[in-house]
Protein backbone atom coordinates (compact mmCIF):
# COMPACT_ATOMS: atom_id res chain seq x y z
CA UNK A 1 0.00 0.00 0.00
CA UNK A 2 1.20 3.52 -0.59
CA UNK A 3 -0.11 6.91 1.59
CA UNK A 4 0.19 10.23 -0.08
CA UNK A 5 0.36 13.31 1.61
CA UNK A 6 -0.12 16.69 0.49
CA UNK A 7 0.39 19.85 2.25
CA UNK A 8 0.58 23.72 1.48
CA UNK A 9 -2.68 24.71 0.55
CA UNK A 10 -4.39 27.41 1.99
CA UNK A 11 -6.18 30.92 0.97
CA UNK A 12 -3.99 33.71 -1.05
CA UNK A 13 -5.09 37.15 -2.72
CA UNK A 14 -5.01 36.92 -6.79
CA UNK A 15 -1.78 37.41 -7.96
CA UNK A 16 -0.04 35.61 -5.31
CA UNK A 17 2.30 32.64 -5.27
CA UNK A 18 1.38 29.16 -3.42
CA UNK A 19 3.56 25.66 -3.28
CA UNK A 20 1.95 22.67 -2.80
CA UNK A 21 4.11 19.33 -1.60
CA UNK A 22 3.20 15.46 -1.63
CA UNK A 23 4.94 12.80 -0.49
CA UNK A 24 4.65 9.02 -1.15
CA UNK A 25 5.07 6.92 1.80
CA UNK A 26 4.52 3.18 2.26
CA UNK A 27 5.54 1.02 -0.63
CA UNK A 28 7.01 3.45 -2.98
CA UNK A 29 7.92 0.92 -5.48
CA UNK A 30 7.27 0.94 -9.50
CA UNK A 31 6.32 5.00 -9.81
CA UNK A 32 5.69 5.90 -12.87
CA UNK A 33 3.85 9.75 -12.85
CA UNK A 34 3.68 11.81 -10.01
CA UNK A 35 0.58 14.58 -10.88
CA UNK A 36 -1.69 17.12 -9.65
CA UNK A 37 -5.47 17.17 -10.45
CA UNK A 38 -8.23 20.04 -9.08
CA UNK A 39 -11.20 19.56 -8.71
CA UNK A 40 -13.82 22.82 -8.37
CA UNK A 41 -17.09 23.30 -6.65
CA UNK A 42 -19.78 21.78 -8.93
CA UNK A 43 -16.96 20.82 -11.78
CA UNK A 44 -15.19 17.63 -12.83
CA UNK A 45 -11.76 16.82 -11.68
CA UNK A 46 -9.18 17.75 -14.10
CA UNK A 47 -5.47 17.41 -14.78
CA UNK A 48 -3.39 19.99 -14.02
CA UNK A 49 0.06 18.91 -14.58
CA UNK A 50 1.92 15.70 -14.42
CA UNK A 51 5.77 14.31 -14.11
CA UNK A 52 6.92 11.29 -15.96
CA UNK A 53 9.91 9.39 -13.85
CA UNK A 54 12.23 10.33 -17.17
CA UNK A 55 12.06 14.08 -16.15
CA UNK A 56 9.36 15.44 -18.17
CA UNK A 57 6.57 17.60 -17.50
CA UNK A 58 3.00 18.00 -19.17
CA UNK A 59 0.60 20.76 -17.91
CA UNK A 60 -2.82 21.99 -18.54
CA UNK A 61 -3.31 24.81 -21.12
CA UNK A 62 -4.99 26.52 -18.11
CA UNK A 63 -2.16 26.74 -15.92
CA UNK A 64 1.13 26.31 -18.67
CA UNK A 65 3.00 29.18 -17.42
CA UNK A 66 1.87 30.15 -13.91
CA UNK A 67 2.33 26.52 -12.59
CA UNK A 68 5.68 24.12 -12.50
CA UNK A 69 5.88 20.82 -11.55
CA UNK A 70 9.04 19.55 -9.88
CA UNK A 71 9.56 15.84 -9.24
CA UNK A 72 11.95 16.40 -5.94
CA UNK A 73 12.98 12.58 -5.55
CA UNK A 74 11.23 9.14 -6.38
CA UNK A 75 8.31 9.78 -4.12
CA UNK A 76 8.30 13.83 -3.75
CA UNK A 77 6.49 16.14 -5.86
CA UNK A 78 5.74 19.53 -6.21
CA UNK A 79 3.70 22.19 -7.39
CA UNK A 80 4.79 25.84 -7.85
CA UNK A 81 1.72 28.40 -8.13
CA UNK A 82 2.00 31.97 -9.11
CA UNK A 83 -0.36 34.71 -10.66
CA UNK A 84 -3.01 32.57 -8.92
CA UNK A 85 -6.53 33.79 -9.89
CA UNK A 86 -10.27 32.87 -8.20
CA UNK A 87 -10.75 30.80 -11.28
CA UNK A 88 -7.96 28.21 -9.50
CA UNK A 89 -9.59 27.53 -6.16
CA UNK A 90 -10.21 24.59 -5.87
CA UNK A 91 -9.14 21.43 -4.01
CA UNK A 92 -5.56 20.11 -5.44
CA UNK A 93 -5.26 16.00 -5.05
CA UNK A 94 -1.92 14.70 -5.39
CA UNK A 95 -2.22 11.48 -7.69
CA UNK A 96 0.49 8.63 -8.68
CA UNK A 97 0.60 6.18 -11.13
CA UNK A 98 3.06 3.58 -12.00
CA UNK A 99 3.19 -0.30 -12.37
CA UNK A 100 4.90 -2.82 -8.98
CA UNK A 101 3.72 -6.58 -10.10
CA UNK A 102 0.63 -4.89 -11.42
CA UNK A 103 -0.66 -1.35 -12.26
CA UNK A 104 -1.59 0.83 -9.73
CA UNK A 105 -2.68 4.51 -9.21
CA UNK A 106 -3.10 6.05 -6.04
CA UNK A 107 -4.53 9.62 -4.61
CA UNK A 108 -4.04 11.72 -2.00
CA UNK A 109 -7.19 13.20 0.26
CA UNK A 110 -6.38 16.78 -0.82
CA UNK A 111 -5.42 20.19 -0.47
CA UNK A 112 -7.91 23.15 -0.45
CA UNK A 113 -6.41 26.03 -2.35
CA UNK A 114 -8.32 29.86 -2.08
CA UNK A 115 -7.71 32.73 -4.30
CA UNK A 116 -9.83 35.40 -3.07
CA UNK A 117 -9.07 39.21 -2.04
């Protein structure tokens, strides 16, 4: 079993700068992606950016700019935020994907993240 935690959410005026963090803990074995998804009030959770284990990043067109992805380590990942607007509260879930004996995905509980003045 693997346990993800997230931390660094929180509330922020538009314009401002967040970081969100997630670790994996448990067995950590086989990771493939390490990603962040959102998920707003009365929307559908969506992708916001994800990290392959070879080093590359994908992101959302929403967010290709303001956000950066940064796999720290096998099981750490981040998310850099800045020029946050109200359109981007939401909650952020930390997700992972990869393949130990047989595919797996797993997702954290998640992170609420404000943008309001």
């Amino acid at each position: 079993q693997m346990q993800l935690m997230e931390s660094g959410g929180g509330l922020v005026q538009p314009g401002g700068s967040l970081r969100l963090s997630c670790t994996a803990t448990g067995e950590i074995f086989g990771i493939d992606t390490m990603n962040w998804y959102r998920q707003a009030p009365g929307k559908q959770r969506e992708l916001v950016a994800r990290s392959f284990r070879d080093g590359t990043t994908s992101y959302a067109s929403s967010v290709r700019g303001r956000f950066t992805i940064t796999r720290n380590n096998i099981n750490t990942v981040s998310l850099q935020m800045s020029s946050l607007t109200p359109e981007d509260t939401a909650v952020y879930y930390c997700h992972v994907d990869g393949v130990h004996y047989a595919k797996f995905e797993y997702w954290g509980q998640g992170t609420q993240v404000t943008v309001s003045s």
